[in-house]
PDB file of N, CA and C in Angstrom:
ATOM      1  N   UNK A   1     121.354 142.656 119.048  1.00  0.00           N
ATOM      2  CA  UNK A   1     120.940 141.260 119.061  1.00  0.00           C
ATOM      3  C   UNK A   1     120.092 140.945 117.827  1.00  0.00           C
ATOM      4  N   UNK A   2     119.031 141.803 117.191  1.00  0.00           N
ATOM      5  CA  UNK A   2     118.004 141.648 116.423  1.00  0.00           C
ATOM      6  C   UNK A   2     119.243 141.300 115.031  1.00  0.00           C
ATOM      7  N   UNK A   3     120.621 142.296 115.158  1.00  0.00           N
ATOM      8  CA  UNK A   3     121.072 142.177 114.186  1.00  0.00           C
ATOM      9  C   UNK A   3     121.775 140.882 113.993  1.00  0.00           C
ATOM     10  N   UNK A   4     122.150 140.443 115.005  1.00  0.00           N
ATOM     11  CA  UNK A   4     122.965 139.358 114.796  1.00  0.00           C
ATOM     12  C   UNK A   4     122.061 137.882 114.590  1.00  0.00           C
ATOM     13  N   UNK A   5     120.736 137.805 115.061  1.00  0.00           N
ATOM     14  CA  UNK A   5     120.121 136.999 114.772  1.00  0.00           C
ATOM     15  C   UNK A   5     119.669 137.093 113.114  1.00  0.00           C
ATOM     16  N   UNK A   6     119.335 138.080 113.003  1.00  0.00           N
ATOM     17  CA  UNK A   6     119.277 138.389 110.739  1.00  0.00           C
ATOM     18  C   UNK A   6     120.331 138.203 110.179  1.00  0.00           C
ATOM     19  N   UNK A   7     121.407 138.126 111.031  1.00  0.00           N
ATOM     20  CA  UNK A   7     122.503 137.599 110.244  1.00  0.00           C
ATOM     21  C   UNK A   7     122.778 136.272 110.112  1.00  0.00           C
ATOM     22  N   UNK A   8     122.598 135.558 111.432  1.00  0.00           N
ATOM     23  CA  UNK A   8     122.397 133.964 111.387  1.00  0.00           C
ATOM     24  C   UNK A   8     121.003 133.071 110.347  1.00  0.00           C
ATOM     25  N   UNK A   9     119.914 133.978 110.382  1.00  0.00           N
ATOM     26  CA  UNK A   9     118.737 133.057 109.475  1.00  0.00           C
ATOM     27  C   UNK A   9     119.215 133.575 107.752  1.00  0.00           C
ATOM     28  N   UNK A  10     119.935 134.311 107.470  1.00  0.00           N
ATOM     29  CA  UNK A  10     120.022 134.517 106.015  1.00  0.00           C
ATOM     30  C   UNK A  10     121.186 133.891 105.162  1.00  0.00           C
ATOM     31  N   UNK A  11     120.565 134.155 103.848  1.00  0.00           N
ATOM     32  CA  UNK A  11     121.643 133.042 102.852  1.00  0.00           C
ATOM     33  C   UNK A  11     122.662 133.753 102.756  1.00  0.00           C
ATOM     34  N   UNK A  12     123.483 134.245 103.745  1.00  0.00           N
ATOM     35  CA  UNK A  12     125.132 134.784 102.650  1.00  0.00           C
ATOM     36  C   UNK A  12     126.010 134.051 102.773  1.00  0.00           C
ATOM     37  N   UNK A  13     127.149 134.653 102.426  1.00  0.00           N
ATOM     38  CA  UNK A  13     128.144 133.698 102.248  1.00  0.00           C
ATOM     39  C   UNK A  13     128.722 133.291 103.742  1.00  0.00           C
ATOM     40  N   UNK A  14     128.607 133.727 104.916  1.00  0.00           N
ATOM     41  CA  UNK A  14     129.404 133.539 105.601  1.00  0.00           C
ATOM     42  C   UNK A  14     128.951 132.138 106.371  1.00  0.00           C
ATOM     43  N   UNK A  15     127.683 132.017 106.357  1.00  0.00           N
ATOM     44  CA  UNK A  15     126.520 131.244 106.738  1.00  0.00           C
ATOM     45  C   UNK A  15     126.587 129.742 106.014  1.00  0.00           C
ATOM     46  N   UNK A  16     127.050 129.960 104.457  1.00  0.00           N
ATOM     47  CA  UNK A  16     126.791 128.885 103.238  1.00  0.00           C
ATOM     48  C   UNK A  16     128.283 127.627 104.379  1.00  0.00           C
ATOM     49  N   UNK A  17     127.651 126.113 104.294  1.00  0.00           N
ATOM     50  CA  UNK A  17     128.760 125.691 104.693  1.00  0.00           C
ATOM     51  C   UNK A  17     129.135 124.228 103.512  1.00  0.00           C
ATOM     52  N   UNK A  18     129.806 124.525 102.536  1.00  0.00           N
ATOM     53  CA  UNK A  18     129.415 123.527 101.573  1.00  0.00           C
ATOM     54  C   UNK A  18     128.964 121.941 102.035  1.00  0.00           C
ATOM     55  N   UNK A  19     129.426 121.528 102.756  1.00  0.00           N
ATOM     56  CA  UNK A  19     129.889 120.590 103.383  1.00  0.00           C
ATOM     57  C   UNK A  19     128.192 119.531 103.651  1.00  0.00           C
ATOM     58  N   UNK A  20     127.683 120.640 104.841  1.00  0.00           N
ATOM     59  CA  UNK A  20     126.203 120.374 105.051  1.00  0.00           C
ATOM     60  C   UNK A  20     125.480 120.035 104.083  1.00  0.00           C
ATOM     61  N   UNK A  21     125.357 120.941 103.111  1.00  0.00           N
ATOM     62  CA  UNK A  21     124.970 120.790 101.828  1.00  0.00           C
ATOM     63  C   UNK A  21     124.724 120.096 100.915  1.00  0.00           C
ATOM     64  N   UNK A  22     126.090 119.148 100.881  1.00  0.00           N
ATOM     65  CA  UNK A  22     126.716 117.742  99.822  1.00  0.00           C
ATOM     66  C   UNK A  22     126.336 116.991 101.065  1.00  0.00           C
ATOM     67  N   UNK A  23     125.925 117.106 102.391  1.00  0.00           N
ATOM     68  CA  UNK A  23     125.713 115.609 103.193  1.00  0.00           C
ATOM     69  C   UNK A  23     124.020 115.894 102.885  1.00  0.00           C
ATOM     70  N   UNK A  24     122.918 117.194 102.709  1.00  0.00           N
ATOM     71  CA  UNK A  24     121.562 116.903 102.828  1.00  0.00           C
ATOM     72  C   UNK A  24     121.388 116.477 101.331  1.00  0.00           C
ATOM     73  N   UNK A  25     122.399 116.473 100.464  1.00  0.00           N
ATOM     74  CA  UNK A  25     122.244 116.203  99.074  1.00  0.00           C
ATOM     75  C   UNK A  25     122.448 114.738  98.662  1.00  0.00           C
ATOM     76  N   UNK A  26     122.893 114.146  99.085  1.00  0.00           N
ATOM     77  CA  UNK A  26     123.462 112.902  99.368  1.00  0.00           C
ATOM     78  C   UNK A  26     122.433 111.959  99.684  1.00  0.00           C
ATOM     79  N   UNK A  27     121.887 112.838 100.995  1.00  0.00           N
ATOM     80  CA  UNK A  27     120.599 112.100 101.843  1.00  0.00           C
ATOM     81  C   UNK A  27     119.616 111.795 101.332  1.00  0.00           C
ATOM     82  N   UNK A  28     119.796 113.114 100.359  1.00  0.00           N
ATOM     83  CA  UNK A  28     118.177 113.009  99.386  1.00  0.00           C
ATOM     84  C   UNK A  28     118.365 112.266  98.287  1.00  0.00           C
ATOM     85  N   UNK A  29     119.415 112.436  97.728  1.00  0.00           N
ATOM     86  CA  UNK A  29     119.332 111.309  96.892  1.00  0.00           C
ATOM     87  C   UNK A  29     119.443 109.865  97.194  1.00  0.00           C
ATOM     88  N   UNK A  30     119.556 108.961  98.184  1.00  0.00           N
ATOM     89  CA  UNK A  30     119.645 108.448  98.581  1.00  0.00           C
ATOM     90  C   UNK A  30     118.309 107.987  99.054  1.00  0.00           C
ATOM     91  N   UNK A  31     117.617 108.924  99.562  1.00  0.00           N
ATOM     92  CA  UNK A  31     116.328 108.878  99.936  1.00  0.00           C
ATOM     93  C   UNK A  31     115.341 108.057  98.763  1.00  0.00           C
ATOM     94  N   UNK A  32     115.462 109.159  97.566  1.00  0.00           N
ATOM     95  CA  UNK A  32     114.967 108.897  96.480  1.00  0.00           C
ATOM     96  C   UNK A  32     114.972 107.499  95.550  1.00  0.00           C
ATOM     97  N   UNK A  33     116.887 106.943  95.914  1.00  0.00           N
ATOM     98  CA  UNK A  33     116.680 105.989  95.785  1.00  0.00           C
ATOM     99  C   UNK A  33     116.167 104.509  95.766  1.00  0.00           C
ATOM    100  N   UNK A  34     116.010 105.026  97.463  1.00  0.00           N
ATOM    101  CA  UNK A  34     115.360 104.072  98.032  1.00  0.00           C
ATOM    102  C   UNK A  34     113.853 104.119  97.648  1.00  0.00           C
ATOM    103  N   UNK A  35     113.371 105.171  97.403  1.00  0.00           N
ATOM    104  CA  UNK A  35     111.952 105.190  97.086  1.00  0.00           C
ATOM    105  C   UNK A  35     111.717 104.762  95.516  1.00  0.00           C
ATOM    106  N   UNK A  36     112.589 104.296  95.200  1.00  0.00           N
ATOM    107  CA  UNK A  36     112.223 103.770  93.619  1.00  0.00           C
ATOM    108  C   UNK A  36     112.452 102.685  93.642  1.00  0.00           C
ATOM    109  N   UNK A  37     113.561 102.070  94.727  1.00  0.00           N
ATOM    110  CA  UNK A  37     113.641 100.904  94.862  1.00  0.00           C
ATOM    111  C   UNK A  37     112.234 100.249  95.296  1.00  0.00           C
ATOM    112  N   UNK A  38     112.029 100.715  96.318  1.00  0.00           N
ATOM    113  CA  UNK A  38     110.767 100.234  96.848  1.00  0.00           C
ATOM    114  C   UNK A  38     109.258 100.349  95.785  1.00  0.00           C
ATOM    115  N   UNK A  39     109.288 101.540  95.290  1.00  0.00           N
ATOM    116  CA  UNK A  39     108.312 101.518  94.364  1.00  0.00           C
ATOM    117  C   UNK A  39     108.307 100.096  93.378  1.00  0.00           C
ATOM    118  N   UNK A  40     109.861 100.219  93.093  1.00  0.00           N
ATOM    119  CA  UNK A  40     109.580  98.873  91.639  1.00  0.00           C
ATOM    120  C   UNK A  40     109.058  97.406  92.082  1.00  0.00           C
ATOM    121  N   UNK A  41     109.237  97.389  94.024  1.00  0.00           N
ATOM    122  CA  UNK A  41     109.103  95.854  94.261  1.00  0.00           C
ATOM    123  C   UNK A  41     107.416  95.773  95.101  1.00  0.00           C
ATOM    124  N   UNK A  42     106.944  96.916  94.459  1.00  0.00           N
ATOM    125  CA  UNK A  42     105.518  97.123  94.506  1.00  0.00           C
ATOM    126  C   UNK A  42     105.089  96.664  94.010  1.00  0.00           C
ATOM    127  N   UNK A  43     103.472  95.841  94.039  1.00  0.00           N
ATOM    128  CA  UNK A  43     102.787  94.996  92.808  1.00  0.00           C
ATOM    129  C   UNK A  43     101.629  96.083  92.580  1.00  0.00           C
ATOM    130  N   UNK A  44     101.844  96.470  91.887  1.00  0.00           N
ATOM    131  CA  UNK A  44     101.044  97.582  91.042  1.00  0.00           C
ATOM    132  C   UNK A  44     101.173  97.846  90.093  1.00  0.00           C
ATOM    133  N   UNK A  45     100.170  98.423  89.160  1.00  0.00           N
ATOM    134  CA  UNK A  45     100.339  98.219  87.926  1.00  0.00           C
ATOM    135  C   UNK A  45     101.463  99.629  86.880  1.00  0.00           C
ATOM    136  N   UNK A  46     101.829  99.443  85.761  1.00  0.00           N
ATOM    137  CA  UNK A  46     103.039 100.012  85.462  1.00  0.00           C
ATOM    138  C   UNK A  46     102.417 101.512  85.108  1.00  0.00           C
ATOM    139  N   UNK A  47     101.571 101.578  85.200  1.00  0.00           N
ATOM    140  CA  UNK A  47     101.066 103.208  84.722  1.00  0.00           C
ATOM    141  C   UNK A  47     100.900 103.942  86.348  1.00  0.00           C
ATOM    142  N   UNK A  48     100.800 102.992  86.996  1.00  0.00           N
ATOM    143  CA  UNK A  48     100.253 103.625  88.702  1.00  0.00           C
ATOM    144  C   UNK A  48     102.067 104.066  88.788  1.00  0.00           C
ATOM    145  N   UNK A  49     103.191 102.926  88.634  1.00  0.00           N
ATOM    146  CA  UNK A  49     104.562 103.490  89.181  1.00  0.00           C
ATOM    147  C   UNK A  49     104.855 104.430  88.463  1.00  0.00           C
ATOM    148  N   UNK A  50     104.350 104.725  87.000  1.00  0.00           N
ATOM    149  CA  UNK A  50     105.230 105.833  86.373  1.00  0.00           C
ATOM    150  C   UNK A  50     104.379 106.921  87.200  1.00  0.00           C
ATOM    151  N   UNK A  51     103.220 107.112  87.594  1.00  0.00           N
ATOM    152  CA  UNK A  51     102.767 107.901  88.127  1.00  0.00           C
ATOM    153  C   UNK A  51     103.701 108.624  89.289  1.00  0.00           C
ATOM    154  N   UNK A  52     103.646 107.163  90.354  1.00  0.00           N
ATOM    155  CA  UNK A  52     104.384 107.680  91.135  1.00  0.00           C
ATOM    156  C   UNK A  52     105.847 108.330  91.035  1.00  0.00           C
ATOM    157  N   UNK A  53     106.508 107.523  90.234  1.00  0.00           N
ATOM    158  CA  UNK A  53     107.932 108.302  90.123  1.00  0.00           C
ATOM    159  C   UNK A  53     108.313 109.652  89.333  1.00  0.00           C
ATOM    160  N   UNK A  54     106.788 110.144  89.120  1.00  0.00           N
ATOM    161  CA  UNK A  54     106.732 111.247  88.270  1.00  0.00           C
ATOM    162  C   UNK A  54     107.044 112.017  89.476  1.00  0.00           C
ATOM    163  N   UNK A  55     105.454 111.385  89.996  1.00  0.00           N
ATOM    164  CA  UNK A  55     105.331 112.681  91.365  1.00  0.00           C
ATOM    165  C   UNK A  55     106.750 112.407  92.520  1.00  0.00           C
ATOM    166  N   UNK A  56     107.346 111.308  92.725  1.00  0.00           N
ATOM    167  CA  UNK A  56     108.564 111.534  93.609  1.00  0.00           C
ATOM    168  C   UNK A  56     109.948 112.818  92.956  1.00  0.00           C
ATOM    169  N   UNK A  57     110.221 112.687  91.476  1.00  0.00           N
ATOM    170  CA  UNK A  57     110.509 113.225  91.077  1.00  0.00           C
ATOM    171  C   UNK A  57     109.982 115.060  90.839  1.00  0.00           C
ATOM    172  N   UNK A  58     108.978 115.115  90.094  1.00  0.00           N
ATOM    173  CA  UNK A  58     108.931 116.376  90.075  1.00  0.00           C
ATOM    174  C   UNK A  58     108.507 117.017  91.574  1.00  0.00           C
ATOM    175  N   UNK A  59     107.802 116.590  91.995  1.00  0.00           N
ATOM    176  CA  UNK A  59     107.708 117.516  93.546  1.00  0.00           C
ATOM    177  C   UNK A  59     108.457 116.719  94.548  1.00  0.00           C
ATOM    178  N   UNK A  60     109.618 117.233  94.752  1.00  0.00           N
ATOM    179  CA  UNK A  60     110.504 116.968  95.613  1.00  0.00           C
ATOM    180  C   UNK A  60     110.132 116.463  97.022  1.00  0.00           C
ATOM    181  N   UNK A  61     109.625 117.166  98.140  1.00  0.00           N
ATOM    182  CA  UNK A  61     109.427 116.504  99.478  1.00  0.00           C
ATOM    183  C   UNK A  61     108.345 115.976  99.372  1.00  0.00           C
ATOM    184  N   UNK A  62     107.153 116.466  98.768  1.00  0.00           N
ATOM    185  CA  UNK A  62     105.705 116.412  98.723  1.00  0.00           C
ATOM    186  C   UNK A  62     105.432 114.821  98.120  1.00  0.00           C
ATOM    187  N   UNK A  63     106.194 114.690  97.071  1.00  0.00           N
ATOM    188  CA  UNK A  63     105.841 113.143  95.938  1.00  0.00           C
ATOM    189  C   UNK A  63     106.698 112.069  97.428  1.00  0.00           C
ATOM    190  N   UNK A  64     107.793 112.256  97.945  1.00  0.00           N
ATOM    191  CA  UNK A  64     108.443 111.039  98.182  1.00  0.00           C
ATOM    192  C   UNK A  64     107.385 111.342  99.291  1.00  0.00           C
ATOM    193  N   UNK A  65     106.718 112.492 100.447  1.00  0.00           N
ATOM    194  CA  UNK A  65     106.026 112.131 101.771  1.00  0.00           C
ATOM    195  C   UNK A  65     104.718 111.693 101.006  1.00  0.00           C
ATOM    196  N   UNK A  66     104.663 111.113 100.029  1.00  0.00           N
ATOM    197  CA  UNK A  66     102.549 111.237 100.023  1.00  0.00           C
ATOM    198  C   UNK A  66     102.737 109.605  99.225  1.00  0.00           C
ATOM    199  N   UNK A  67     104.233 109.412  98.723  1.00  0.00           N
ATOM    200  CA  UNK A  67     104.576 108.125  98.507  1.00  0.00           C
ATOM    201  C   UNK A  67     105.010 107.232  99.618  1.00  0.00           C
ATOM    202  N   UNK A  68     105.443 107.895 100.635  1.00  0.00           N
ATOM    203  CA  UNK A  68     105.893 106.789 101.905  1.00  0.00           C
ATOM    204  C   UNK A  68     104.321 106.327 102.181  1.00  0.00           C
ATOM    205  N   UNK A  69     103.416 107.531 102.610  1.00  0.00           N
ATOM    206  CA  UNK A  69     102.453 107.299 103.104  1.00  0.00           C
ATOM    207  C   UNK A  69     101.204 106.009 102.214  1.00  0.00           C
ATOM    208  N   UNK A  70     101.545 106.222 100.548  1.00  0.00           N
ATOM    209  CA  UNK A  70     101.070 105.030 100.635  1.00  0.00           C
ATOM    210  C   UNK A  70     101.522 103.577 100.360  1.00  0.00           C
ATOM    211  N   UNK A  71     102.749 103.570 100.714  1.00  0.00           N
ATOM    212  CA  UNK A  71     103.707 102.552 100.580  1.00  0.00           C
ATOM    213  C   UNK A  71     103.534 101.915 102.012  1.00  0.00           C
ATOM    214  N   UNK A  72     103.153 102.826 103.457  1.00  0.00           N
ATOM    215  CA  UNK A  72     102.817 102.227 104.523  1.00  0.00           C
ATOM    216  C   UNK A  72     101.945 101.962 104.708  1.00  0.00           C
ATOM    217  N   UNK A  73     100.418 102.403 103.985  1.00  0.00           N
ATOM    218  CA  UNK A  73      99.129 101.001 103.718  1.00  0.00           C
ATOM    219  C   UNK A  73      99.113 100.307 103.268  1.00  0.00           C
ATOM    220  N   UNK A  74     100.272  99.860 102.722  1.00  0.00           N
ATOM    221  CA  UNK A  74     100.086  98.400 102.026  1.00  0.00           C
ATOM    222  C   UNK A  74     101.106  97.629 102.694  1.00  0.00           C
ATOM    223  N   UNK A  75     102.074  97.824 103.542  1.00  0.00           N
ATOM    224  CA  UNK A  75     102.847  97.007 104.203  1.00  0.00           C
ATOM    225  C   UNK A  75     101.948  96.034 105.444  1.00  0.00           C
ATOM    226  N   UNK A  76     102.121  94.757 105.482  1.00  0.00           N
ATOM    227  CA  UNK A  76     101.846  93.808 106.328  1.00  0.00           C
ATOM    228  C   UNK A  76     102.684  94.236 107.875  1.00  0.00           C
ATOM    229  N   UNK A  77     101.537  94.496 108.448  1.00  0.00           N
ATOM    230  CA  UNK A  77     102.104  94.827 110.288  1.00  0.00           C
ATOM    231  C   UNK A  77     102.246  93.334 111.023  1.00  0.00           C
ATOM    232  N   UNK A  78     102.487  92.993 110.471  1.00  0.00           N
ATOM    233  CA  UNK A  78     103.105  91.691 110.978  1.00  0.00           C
ATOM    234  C   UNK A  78     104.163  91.805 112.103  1.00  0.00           C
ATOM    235  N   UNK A  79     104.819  92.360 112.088  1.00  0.00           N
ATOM    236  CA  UNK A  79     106.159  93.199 113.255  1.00  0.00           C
ATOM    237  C   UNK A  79     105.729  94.096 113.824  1.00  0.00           C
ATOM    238  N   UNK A  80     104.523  94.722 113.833  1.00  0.00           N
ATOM    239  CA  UNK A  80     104.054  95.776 114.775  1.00  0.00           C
ATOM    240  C   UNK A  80     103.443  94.824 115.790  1.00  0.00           C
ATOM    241  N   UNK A  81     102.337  93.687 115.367  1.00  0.00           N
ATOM    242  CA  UNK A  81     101.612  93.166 116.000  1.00  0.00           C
ATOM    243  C   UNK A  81     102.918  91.953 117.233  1.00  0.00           C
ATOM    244  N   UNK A  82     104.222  91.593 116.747  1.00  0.00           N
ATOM    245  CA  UNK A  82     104.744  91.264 117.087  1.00  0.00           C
ATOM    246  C   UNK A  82     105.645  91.897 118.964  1.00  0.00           C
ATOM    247  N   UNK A  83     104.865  93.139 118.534  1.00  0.00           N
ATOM    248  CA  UNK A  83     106.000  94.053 119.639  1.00  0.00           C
ATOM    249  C   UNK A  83     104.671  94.510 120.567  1.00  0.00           C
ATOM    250  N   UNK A  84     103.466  94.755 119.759  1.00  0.00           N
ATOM    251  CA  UNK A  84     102.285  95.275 120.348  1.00  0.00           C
ATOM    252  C   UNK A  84     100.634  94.227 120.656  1.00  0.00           C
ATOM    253  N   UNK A  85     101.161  92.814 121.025  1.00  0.00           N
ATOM    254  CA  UNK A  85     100.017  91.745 121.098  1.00  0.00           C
ATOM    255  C   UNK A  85      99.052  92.123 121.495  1.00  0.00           C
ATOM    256  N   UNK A  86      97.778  91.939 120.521  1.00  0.00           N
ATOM    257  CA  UNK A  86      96.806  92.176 120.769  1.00  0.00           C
ATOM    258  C   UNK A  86      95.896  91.727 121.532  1.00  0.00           C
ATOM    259  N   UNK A  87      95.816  90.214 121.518  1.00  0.00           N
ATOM    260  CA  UNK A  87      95.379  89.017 121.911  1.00  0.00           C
ATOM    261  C   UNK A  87      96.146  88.751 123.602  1.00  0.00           C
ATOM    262  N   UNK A  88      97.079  88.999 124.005  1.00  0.00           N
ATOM    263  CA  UNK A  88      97.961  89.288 125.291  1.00  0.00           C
ATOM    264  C   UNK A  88      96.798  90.248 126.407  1.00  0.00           C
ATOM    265  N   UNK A  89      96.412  91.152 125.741  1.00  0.00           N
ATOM    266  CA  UNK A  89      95.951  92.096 126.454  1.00  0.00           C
ATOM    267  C   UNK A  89      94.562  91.923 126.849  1.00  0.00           C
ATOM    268  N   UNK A  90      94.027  91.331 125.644  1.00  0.00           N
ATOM    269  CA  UNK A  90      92.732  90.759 126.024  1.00  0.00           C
ATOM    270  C   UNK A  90      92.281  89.383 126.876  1.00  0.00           C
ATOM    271  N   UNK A  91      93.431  88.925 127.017  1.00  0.00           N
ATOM    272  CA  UNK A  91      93.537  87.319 127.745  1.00  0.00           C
ATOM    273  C   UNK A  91      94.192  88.230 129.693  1.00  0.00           C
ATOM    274  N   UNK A  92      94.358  89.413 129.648  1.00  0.00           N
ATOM    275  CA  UNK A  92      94.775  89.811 130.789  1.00  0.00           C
ATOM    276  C   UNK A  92      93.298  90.669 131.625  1.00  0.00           C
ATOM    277  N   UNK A  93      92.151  90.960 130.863  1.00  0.00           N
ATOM    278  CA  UNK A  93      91.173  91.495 130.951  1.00  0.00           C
ATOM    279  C   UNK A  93      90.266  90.496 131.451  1.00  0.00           C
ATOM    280  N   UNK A  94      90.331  89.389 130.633  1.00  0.00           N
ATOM    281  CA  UNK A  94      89.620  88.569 131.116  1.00  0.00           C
ATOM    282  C   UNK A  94      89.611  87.946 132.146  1.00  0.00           C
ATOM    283  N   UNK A  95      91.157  87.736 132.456  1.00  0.00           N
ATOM    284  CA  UNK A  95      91.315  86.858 133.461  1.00  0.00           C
ATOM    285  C   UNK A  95      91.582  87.520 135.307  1.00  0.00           C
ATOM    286  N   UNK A  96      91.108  88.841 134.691  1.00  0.00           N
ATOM    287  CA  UNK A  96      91.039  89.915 136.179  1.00  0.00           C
ATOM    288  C   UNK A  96      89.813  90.426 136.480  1.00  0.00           C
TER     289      UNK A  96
END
C-alpha cells in the first residue's frame, strides 16, 4: 500500500496528464488576465500599478493573492450590504 500511494503523489510519467495541465494553465492565465484588467481600471497612481503588475507577475500565486486582497479594500460593499441589511436588524431589536 505505502508503495502504491508513492507512486500516486510523484511526478512520473505515468501520473503526468497533459490535459489537466493546459486546463490549470489556461486558468492562470486567465486569472492573470483578469488581474490586470482590473488593476488598469484602478485609480491609482502609475508607479503604484507598475508595482503591482511587477509583483502579479514575478511571484506567481503570492503577487495575484496579496493583489486580490487589496483590490477588495477598495471595492464599495454596496451588494454585500444589499443581501446583509444592517439597519433591518436593528429596527427588529428595537421593536421586541
Amino acid at each position: 500500500m505505502r508503495q502504491v500511494f508513492s507512486r500516486w503523489i510523484t511526478l512520473d510519467a505515468q501520473n503526468y496528464i497533459p490535459e489537466v495541465w493546459y486546463a490549470v494553465a489556461l486558468l492562470w492565465i486567465a486569472l492573470v488576465g483578469f488581474g490586470f484588467m482590473s488593476l488598469h481600471s484602478q485609480a491609482v497612481p502609475p508607479k503604484v500599478k507598475v508595482g503591482w503588475a511587477l509583483g502579479i507577475l514575478l511571484i506567481p500565486f503570492g503577487g495575484l493573492f496579496a493583489y486580490c486582497c487589496f483590490c477588495l479594500s477598495r471595492v464599495d460593499y454596496y451588494m454585500l450590504e444589499s443581501w446583509l441589511p444592517r439597519g433591518k436588524k436593528e429596527n427588529r431589536s428595537r421593536n421586541a
